[in-house]
Protein backbone atom coordinates (compact mmCIF):
# COMPACT_ATOMS: atom_id res chain seq x y z
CA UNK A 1 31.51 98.22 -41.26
CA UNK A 2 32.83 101.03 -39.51
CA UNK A 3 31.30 102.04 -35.85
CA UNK A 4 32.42 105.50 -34.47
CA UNK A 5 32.59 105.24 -30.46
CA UNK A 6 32.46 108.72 -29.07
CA UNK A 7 33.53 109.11 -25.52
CA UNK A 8 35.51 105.83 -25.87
CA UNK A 9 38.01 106.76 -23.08
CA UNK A 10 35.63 107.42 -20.44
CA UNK A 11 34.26 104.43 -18.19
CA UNK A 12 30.73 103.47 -20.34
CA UNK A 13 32.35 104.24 -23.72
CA UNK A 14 35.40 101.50 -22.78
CA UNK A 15 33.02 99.26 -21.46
CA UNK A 16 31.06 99.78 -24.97
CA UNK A 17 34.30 98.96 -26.84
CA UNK A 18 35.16 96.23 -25.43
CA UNK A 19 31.81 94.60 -25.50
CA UNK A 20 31.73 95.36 -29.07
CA UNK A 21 35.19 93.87 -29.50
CA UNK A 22 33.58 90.77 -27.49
CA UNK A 23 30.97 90.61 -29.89
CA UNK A 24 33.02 90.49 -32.80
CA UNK A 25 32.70 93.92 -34.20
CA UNK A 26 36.48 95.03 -34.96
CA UNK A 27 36.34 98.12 -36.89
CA UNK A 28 36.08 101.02 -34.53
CA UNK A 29 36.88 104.69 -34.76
CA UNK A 30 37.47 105.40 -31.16
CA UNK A 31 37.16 109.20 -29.82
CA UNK A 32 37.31 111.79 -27.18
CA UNK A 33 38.84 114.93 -25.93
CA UNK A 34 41.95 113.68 -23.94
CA UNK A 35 44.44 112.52 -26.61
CA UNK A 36 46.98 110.97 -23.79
CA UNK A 37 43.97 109.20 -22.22
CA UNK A 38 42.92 107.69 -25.75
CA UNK A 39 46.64 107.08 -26.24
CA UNK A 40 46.88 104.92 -23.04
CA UNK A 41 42.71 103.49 -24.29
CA UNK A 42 43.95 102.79 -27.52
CA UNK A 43 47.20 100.61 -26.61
CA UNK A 44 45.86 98.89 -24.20
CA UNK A 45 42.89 97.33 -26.05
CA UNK A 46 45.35 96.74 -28.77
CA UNK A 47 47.38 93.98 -26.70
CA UNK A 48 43.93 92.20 -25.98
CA UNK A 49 42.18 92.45 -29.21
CA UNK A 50 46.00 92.61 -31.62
CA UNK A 51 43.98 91.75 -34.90
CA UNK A 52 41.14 94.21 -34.58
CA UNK A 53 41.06 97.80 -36.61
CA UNK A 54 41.48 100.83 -34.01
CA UNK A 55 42.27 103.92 -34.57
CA UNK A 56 41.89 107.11 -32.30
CA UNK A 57 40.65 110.62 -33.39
CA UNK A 58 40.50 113.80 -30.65
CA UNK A 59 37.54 115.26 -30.81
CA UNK A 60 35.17 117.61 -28.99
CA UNK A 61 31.61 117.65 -29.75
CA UNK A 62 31.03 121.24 -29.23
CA UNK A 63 33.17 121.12 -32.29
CA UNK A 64 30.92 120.48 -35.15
CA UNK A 65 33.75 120.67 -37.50
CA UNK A 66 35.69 117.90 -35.66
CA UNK A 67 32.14 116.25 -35.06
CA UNK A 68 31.69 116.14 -39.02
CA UNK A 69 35.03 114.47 -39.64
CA UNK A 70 34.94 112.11 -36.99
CA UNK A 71 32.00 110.14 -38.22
CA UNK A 72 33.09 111.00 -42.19
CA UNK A 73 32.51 106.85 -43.39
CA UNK A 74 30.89 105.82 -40.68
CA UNK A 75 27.84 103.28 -40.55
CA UNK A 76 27.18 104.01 -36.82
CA UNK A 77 28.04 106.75 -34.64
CA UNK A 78 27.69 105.21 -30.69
CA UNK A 79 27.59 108.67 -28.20
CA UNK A 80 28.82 107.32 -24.74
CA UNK A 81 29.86 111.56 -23.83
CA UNK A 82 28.12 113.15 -21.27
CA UNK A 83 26.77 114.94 -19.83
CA UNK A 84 24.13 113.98 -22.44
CA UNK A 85 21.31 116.81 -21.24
CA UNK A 86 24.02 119.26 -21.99
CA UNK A 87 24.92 118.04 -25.63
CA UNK A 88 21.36 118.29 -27.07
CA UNK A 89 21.19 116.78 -30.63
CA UNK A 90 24.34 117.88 -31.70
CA UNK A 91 25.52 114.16 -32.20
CA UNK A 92 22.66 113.01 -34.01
CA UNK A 93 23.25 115.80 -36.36
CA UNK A 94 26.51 114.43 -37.14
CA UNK A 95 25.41 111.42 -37.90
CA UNK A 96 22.99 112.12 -40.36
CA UNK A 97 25.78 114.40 -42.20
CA UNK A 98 27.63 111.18 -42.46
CA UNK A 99 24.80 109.38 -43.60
CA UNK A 100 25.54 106.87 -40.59
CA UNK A 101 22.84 104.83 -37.80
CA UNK A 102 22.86 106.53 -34.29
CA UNK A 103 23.01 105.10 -30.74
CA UNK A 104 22.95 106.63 -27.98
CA UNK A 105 23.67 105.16 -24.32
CA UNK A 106 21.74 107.61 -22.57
CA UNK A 107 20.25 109.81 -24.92
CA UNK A 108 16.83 110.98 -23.34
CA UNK A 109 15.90 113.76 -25.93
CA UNK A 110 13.32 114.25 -28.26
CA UNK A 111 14.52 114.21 -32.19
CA UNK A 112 12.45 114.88 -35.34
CA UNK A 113 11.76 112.07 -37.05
CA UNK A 114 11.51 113.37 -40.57
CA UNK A 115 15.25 112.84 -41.53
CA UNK A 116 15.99 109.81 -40.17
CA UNK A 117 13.94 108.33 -43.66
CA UNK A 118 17.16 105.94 -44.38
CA UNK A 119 19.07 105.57 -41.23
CA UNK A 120 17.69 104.39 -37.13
CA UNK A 121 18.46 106.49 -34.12
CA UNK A 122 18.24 104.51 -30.96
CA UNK A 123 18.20 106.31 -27.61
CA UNK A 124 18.14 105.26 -24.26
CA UNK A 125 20.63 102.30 -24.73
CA UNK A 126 22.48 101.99 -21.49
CA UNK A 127 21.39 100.75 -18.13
CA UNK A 128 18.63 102.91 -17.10
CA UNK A 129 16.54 103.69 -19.34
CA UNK A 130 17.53 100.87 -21.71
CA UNK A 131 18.00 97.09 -19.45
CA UNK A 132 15.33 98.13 -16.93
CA UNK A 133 12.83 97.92 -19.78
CA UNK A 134 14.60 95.44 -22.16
CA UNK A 135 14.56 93.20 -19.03
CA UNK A 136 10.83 93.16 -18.41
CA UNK A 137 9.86 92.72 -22.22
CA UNK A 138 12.52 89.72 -22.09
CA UNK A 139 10.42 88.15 -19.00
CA UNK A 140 7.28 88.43 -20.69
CA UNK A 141 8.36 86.92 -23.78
CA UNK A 142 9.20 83.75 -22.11
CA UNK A 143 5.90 82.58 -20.58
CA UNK A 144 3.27 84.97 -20.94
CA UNK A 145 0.63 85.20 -23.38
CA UNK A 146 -0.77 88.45 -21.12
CA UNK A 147 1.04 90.26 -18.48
CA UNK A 148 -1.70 91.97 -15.60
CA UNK A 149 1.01 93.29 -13.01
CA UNK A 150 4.69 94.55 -13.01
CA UNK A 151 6.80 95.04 -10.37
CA UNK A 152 10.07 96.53 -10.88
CA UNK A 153 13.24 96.93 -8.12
CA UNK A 154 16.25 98.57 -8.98
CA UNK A 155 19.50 99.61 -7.39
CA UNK A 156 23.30 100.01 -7.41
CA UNK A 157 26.22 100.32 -5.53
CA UNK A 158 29.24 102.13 -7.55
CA UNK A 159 31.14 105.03 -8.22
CA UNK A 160 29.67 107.95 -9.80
CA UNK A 161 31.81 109.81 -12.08
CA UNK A 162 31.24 114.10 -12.24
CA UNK A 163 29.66 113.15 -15.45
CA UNK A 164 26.90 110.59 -14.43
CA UNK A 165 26.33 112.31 -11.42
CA UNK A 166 25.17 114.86 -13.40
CA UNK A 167 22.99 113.16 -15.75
CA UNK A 168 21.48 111.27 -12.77
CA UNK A 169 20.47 114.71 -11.17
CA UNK A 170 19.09 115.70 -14.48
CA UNK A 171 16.95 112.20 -14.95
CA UNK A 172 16.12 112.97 -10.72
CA UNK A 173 15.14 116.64 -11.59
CA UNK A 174 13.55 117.24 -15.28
CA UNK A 175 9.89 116.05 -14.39
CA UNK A 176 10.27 112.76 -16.80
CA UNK A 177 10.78 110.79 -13.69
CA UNK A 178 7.68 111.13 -11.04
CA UNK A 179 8.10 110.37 -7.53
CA UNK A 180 5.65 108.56 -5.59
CA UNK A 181 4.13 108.00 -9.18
CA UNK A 182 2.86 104.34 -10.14
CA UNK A 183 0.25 103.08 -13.22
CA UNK A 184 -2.90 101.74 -12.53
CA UNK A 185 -4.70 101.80 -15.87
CA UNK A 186 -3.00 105.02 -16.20
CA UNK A 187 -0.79 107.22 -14.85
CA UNK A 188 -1.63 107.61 -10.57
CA UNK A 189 0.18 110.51 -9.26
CA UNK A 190 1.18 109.68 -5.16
CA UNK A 191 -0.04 106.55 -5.81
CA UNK A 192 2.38 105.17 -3.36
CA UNK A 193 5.10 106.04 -0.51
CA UNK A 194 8.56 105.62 0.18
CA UNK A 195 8.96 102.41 2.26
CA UNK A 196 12.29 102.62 5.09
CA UNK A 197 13.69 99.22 6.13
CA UNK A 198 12.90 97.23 3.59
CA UNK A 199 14.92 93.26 2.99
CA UNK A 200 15.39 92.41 -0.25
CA UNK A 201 16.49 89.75 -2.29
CA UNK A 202 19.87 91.13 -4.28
CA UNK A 203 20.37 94.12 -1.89
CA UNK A 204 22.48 93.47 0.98
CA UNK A 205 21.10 95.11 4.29
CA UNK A 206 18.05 97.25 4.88
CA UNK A 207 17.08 99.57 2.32
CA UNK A 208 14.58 102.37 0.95
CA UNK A 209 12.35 102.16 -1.25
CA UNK A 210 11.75 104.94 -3.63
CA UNK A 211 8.88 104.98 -5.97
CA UNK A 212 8.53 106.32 -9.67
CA UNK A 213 7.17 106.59 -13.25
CA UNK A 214 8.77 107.56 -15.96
CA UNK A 215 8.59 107.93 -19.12
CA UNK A 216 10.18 104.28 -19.92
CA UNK A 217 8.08 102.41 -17.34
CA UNK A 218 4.70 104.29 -19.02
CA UNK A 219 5.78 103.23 -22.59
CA UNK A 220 6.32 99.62 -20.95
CA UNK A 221 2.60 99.48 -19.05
CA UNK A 222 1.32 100.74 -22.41
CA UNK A 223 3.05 98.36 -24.67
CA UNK A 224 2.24 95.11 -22.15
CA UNK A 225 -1.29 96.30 -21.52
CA UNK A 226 -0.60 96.24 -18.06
CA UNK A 227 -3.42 97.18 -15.44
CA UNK A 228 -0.87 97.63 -12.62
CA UNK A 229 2.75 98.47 -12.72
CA UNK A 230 4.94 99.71 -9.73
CA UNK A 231 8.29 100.73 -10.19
CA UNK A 232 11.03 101.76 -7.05
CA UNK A 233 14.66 102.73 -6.78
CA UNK A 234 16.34 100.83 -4.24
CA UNK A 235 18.90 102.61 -2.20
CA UNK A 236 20.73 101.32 0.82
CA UNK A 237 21.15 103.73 3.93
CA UNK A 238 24.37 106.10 3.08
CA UNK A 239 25.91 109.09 2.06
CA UNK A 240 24.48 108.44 -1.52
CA UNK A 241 20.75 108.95 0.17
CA UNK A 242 21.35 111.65 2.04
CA UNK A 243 22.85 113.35 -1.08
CA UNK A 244 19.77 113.16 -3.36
CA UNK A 245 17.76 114.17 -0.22
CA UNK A 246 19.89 117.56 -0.46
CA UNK A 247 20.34 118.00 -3.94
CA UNK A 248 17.42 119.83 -4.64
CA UNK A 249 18.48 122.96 -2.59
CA UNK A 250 22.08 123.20 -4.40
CA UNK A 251 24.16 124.40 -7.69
CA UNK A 252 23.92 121.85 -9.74
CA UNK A 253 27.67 121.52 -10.14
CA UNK A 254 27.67 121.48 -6.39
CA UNK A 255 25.39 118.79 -6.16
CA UNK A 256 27.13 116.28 -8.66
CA UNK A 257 30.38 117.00 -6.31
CA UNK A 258 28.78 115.77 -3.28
CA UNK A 259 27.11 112.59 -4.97
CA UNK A 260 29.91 111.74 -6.42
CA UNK A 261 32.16 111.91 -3.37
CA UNK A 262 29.11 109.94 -1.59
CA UNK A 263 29.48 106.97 -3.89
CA UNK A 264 33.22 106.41 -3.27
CA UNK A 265 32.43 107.13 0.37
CA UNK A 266 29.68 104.07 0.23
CA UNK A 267 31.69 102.45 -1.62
CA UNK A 268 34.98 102.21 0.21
CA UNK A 269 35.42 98.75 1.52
CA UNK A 270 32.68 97.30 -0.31
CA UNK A 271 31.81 95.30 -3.71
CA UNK A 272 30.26 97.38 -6.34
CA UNK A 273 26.89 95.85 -7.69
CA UNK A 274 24.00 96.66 -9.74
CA UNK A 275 20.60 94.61 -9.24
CA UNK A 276 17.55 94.59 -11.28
CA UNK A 277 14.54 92.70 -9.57
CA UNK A 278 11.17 91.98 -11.39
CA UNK A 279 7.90 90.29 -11.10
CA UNK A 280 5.33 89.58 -13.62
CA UNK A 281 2.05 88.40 -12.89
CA UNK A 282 -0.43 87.20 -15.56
CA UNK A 283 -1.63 84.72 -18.06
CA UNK A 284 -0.45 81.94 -20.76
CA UNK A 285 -3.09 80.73 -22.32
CA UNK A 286 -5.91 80.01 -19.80
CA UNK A 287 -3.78 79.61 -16.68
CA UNK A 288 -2.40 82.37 -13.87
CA UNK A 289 1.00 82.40 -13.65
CA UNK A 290 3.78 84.48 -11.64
CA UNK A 291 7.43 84.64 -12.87
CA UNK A 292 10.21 86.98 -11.09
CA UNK A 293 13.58 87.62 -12.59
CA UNK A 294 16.65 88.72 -10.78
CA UNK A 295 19.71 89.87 -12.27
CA UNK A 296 23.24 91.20 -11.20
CA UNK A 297 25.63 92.52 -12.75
CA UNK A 298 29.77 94.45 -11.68
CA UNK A 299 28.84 97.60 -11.97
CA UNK A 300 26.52 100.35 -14.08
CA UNK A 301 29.52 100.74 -16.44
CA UNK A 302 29.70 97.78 -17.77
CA UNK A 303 25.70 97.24 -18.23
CA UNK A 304 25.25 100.19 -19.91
CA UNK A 305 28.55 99.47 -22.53
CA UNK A 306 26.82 96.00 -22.63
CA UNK A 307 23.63 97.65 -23.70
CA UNK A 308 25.01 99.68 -26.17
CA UNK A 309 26.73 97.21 -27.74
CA UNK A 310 24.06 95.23 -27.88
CA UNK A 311 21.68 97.52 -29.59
CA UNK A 312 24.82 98.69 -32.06
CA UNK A 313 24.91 94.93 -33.11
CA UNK A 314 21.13 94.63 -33.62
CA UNK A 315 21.24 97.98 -35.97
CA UNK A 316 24.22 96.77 -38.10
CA UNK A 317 22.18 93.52 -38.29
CA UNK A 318 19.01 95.51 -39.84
CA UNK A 319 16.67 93.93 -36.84
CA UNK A 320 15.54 97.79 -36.16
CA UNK A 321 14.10 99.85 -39.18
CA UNK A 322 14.41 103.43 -40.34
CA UNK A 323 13.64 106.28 -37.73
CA UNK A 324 13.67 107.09 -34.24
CA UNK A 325 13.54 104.55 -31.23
CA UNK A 326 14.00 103.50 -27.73
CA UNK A 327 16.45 100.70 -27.31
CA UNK A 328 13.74 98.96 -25.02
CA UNK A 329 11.19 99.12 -27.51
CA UNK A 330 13.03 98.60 -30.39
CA UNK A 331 15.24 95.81 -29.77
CA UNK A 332 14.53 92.16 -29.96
CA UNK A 333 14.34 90.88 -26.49
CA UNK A 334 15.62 87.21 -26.95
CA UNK A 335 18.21 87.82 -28.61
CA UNK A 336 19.64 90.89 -27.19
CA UNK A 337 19.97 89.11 -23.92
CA UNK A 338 21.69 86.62 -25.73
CA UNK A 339 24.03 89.36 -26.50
CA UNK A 340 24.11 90.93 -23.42
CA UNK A 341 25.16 87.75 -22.15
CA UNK A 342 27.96 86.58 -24.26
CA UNK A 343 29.67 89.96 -23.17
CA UNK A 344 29.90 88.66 -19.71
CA UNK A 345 28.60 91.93 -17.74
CA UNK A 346 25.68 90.09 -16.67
CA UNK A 347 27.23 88.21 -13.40
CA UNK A 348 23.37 86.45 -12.60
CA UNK A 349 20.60 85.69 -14.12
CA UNK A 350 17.82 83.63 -11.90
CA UNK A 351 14.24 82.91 -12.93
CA UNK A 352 11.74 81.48 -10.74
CA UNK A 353 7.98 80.44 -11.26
CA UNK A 354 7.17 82.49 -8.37
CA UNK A 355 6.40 85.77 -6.50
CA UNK A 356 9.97 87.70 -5.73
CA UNK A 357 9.69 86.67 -1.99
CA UNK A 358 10.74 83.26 -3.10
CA UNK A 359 14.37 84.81 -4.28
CA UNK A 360 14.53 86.11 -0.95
CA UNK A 361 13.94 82.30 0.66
CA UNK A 362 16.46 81.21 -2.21
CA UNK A 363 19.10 83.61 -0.92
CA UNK A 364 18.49 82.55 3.39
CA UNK A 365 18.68 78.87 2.17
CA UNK A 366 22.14 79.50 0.55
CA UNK A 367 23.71 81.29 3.49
């Protein structure tokens, strides 16, 4: 089986590879524009992984040409290029000329469903959207036989490159994400506020709290028939925050500049992170229960090639059928995280029978 890996050079398309290579898949078609950089890419996952089957291809995919003969043979095509808002469909048309699965680790786009009769196209298979609703699903799978209430927290501290700067703006800015937003038998607009000075558990310091829905959290209160569901970005005080505040009122090339410069400036002298925290509240069988979830991980890179990998292992396996998906939705929760785990980007993984302030008493009682 042959998987095509385009955008292999950048930081979430190595990650991808190697997490493939983790997970036994060997055959890879690795590609990108920089032909020194996938040089350097290529050798160097060589001396780890000496007996598996690389080989490097240049390629641009504004180039449909180059597109078409870059996934020629392959059974999946994996997009990790970006900006993805920028590159439309153009991908998943070039892997349904090569007859070939698609996956896409960001991938937030709308695609007729008609021709993928044969073949799966799974979008949204990184980090966010992708783990933050994977994760939930996962939780609810494990001791609920009805979820009431969600309660989502997530945040990061790491580098942005140029390229997921700009994708974040575009997630921040195209209307699929709603500030303030949260679901109470439905979609509430300015349901709730954004909370300053907040502790908690996984986050180091004081931090904001930002609320949203979007489009992943809606398909997630739909599919657990949840009657509440809140959902916040967590963001420590920085240069990071006070870039979003002022990206609305710049270029947009001007405004992935400053966020990424922000990152590295938050980030000097401090650990990268990323930290998902989530509480369920509901039933099994005839008796309330309350489970929360937190997990850690490096770094967004290495979540979302993780998650891709992942979800290119459960389509070469046949667990998702013909047509167009959302990695959340579409992939088995148990054992994706069994995946996700054996690729060793998940640094923490701690379940407790109890509300999310119990983490918090967990993490004082450690110090």
């Amino acid at each position: 089986m042959l998987t095509a890996v385009l955008g292999a050079s950048g930081d979430v398309g190595l990650a991808s590879v190697q997490a493939l290579l983790g997970l036994g898949l060997d055959t890879l078609r690795l590609g990108g524009r920089d032909a020194a950089k996938g040089a350097r890419c290529l050798a160097t996952l060589q001396q780890r992984w000496p007996a598996a089957r690389l080989q490097w291809m240049t390629v641009d995919f504004n180039d449909s040409q180059a597109m078409t003969r870059f996934t020629d043979g392959s059974d999946v095509l994996l997009n990790c290029a970006g900006p993805s808002w920028q590159m439309g469909d153009r991908c998943a048309k070039a892997a349904l000329v090569a007859d070939a699965h698609y996956v896409d680790a960001a991938g937030d786009l709308s695609l007729d469903p008609a021709p993928w009769r044969t073949r799966c196209a799974v979008l949204g298979a990184g980090l966010q959207p992708g783990l933050t609703g994977l994760l939930p699903r996962w939780l609810a799978k494990r001791g609920f036989t009805r979820v009431q209430c969600l309660h989502s927290y997530f945040g990061l501290r790491d580098q942005f490159t140029l390229v997921a700067a700009d994708d974040f703006l575009q997630g921040a800015m195209d209307g699929s994400s709603e500030p303030l937003a949260a679901w109470h038998n439905g979609r509430r607009s300015r349901a709730l506020t954004r909370r300053r000075d907040v502790v908690m558990p996984g986050f180091p310091g004081l931090v904001q709290l930002l609320p949203y829905l979007n489009r992943e959290g809606e398909c997630l209160a739909r599919d657990l028939h949840l009657e509440t569901g809140q959902w916040f970005n967590v963001i420590n005080e920085g240069y990071v925050l006070k870039a979003l505040d002022l990206a609305h009122g710049l270029p947009r090339a001007e405004a992935a500049r400053r966020l990424r410069q922000a990152s590295l400036l938050d980030l000097s002298g401090q650990a990268p992170f990323v930290t998902l925290l989530l509480q369920l509240d509901g039933w099994r069988d005839d008796q309330a229960t309350t489970r929360s979830v937190m997990l850690g991980g490096s770094g967004n890179a290495a979540l979302t090639g993780a998650m891709a990998a992942a979800t290119v292992i459960s389509v070469a396996h046949g667990e998702i059928g013909p047509g167009c998906h959302y990695a959340a939705e579409a992939l088995p929760p148990v054992i994706s995280f069994e995946r996700l785990q054996c690729t060793g980007a998940i640094s923490a993984l701690n379940v407790v029978h109890a509300p999310i302030e119990h983490l918090l008493r967990a993490e004082e009682g450690s110090l």
